[in-house]
Protein backbone atom coordinates (compact mmCIF):
# COMPACT_ATOMS: atom_id res chain seq x y z
CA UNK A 1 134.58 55.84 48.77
CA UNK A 2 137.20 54.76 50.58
CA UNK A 3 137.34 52.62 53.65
CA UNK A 4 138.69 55.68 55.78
CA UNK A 5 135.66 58.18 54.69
CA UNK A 6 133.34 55.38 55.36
CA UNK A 7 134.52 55.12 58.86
CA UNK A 8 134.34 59.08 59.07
CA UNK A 9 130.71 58.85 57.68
CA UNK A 10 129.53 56.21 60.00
CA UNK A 11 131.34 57.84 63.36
CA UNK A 12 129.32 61.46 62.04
CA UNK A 13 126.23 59.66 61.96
CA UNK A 14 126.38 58.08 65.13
CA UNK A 15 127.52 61.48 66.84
CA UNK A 16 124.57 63.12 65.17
CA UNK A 17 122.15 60.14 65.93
CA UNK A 18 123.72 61.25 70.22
CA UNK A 19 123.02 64.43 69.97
CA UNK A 20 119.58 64.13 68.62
CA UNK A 21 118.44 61.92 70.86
CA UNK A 22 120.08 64.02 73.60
CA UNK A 23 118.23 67.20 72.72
CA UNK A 24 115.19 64.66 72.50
CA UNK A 25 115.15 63.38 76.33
CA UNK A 26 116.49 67.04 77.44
CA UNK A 27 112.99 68.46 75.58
CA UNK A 28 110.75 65.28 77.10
CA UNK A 29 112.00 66.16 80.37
CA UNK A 30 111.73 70.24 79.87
CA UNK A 31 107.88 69.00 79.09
CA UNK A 32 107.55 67.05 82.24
CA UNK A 33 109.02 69.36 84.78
CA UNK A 34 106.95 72.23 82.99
CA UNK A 35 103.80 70.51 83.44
CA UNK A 36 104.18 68.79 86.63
CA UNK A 37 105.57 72.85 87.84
CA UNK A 38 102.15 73.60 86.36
CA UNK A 39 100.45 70.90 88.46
CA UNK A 40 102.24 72.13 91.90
CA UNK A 41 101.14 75.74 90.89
CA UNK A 42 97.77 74.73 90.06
CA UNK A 43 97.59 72.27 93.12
CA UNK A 44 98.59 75.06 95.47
CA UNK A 45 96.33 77.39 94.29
CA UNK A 46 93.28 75.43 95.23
CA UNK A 47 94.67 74.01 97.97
CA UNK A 48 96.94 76.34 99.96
CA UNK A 49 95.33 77.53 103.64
CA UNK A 50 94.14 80.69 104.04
CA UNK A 51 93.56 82.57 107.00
CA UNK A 52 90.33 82.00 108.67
CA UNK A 53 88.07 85.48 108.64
CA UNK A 54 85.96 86.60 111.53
CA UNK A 55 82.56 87.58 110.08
CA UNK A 56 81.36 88.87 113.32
CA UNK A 57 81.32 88.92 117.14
CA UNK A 58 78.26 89.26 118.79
CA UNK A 59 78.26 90.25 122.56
CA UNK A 60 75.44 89.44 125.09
CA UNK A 61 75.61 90.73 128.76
CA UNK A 62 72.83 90.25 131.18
CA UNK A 63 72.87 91.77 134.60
CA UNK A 64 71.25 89.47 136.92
CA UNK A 65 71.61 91.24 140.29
CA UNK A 66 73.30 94.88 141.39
CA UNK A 67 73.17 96.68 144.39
CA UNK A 68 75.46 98.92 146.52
CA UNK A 69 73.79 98.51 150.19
CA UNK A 70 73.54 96.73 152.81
CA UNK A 71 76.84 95.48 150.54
CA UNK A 72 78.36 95.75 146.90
CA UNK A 73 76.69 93.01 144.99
CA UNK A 74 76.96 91.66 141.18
CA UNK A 75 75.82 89.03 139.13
CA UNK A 76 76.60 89.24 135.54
CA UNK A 77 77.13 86.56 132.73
CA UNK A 78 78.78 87.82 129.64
CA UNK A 79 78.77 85.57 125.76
CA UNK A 80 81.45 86.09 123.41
CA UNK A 81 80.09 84.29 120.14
CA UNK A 82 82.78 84.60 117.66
CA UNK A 83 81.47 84.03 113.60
CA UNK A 84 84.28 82.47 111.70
CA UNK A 85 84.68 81.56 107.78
CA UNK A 86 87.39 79.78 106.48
CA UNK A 87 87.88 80.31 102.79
CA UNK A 88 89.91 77.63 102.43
CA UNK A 89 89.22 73.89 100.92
CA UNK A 90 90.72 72.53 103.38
CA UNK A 91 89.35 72.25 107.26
CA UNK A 92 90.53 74.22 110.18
CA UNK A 93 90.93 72.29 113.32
CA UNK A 94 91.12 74.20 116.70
CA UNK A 95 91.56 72.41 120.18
CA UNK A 96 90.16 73.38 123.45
CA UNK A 97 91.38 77.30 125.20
CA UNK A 98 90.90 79.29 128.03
CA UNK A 99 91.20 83.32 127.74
CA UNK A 100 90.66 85.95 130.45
CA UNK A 101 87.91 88.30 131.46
CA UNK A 102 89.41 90.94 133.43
CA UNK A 103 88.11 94.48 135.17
CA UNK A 104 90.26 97.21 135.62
CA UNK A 105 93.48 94.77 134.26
CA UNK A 106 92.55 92.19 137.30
CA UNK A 107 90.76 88.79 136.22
CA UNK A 108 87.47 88.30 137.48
CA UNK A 109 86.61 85.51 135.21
CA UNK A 110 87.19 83.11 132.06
CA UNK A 111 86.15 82.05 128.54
CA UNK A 112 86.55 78.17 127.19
CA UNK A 113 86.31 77.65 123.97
CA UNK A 114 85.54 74.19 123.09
CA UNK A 115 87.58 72.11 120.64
CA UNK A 116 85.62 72.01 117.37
CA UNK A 117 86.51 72.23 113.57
CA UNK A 118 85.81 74.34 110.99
CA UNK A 119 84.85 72.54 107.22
CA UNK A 120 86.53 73.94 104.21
CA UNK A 121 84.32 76.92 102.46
CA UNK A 122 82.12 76.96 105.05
CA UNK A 123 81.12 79.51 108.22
CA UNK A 124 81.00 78.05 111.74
CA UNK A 125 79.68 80.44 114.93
CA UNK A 126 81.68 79.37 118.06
CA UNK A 127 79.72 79.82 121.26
CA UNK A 128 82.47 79.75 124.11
CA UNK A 129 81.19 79.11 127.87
CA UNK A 130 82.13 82.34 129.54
CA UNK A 131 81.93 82.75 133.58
CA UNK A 132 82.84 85.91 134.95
CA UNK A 133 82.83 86.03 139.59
CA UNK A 134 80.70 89.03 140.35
CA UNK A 135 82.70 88.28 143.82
CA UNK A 136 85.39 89.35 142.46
CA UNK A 137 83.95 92.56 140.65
CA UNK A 138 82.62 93.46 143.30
CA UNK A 139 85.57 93.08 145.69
CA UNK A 140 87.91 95.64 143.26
CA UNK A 141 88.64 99.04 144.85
CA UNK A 142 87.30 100.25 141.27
CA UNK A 143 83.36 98.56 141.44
CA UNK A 144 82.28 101.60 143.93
CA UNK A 145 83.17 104.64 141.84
CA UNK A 146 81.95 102.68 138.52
CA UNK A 147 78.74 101.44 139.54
CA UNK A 148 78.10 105.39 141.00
CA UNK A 149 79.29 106.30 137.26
CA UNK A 150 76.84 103.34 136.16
CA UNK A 151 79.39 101.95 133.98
CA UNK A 152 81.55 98.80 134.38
CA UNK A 153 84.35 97.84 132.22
CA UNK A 154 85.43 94.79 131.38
CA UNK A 155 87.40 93.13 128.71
CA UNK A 156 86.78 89.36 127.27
CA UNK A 157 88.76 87.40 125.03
CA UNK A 158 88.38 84.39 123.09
CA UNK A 159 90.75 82.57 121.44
CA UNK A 160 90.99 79.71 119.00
CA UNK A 161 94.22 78.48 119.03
CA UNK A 162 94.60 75.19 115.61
CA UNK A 163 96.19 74.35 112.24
CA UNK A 164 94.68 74.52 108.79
CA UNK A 165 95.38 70.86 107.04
CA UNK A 166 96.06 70.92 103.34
CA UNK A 167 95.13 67.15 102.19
CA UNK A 168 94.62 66.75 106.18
CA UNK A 169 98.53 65.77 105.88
CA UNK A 170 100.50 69.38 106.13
CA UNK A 171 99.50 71.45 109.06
CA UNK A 172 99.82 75.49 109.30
CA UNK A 173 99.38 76.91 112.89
CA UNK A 174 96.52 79.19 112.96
CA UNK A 175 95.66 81.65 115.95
CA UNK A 176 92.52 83.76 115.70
CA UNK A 177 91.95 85.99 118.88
CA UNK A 178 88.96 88.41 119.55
CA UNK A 179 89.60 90.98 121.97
CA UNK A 180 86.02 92.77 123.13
CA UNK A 181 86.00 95.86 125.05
CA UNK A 182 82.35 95.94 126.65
CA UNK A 183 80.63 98.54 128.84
CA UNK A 184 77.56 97.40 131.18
CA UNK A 185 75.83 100.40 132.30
CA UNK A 186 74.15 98.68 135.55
CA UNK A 187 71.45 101.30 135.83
CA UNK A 188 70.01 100.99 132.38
CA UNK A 189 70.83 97.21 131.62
CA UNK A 190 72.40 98.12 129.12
CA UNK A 191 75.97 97.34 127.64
CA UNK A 192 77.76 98.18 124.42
CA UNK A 193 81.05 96.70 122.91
CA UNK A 194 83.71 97.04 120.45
CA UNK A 195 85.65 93.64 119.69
CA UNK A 196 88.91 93.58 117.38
CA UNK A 197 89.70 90.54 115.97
CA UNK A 198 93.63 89.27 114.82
CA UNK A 199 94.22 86.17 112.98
CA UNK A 200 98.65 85.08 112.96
CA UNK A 201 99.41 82.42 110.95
CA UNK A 202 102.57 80.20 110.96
CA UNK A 203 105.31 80.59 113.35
CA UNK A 204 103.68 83.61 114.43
CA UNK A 205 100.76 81.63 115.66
CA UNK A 206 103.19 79.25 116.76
CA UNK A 207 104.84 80.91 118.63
CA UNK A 208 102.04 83.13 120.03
CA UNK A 209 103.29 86.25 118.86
CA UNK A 210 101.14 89.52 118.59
CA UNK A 211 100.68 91.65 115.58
CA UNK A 212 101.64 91.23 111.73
CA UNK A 213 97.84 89.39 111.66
CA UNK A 214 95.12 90.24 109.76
CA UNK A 215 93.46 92.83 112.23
CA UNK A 216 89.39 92.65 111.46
CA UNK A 217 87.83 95.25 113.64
CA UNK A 218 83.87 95.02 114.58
CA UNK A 219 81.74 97.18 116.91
CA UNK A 220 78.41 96.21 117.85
CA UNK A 221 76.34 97.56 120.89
CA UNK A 222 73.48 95.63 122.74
CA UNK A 223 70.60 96.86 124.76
CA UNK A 224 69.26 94.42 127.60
CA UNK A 225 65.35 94.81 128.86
């Protein structure tokens, strides 16, 4: 064989010797990003936040004291206790709120929500402090002709306004607001209530936008000795 073939021979080999170990490190690394794309997929699987669910939303209402004569009187106390899962593995984390109680569109009162966490897979029932002015009830051009109907309405919400952690690094703003419609019928002591719940996630929640939630409607109706 010549000196020239030889040459030929050896510059063959060492292109095929390239290109094999080319296709080699293009499969390793194929391999890697398939399995660490795995990994991500599997990782947020397990791990991405979901949407905290309101399991309930019990309503208690006690009249403590209602007349008409000598002078329009009222003393109520209404409890908005909102039940809340969060499927999630990862906690939910809410800070402190304040939401209206209003009659007849005017506000007569207020609900606090405490700040307060909720533990991955696990169901937490948050007991806001509500106050509502019977002053104030009473006082509204409406309290007259409702308490000789023997109904009062009034409207409570409660609001937990925090972020889902994933890791307890990456935060996703999570709003979940109950909206309860109750009824007090003074002369029975009695009261009934329908509450519709709305959870908004990301820059919805963010940004305190309504609607595009996951609407989770409840009606429950209490009687009062």
């Amino acid at each position: 064989m010549t000196e020239e073939a030889k040459t030929k021979k050896k510059g063959w080999t060492s292109t095929l010797s390239r290109r094999k170990a080319h296709c080699t490190a293009c499969c390793v690394t194929l391999c890697v990003l398939i399995i660490l794309g795995a990994l991500a997929i599997a990782f947020y699987i397990r791990y991405r936040p979901r949407p905290p669910r309101v399991v309930a939303t019990p309503v208690d209402v006690s009249i403590d004291e209602f007349s008409l004569l000598p002078h329009p009187t009222l003393k109520v106390s209404v409890g908005v206790h909102v039940v809340v899962s969060n499927p999630s593995q990862s906690p939910y984390r809410y800070g402190a709120a304040l939401a209206p109680v209003t009659y007849h569109g005017a506000p007569v009162g207020e609900t606090l929500v405490p700040a307060g966490e909720i533990d991955g897979k696990s169901t937490k029932k948050v007991e806001p402090a509500t106050v509502v002015d019977g002053l104030k009830v009473a006082e509204n051009p409406h309290f007259a002709s409702d308490a000789v109907a023997g109904v009062l309405p009034f409207v409570a919400v409660a609001r937990l306004v925090g972020k889902a952690l994933v890791l307890r690094t990456f935060e996703v703003p999570v709003t979940v607001e109950v909206v309860c419609f109750v009824q007090m019928y003074v002369f029975h002591g009695e009261s009934s209530s329908r509450c519709v719940s709305t959870v908004r996630t990301g820059a919805k929640a963010a940004g305190g936008g309504s609607g595009g939630g996951y609407p989770l409607p409840g009606e429950h109706a209490h009687g009062h000795e």
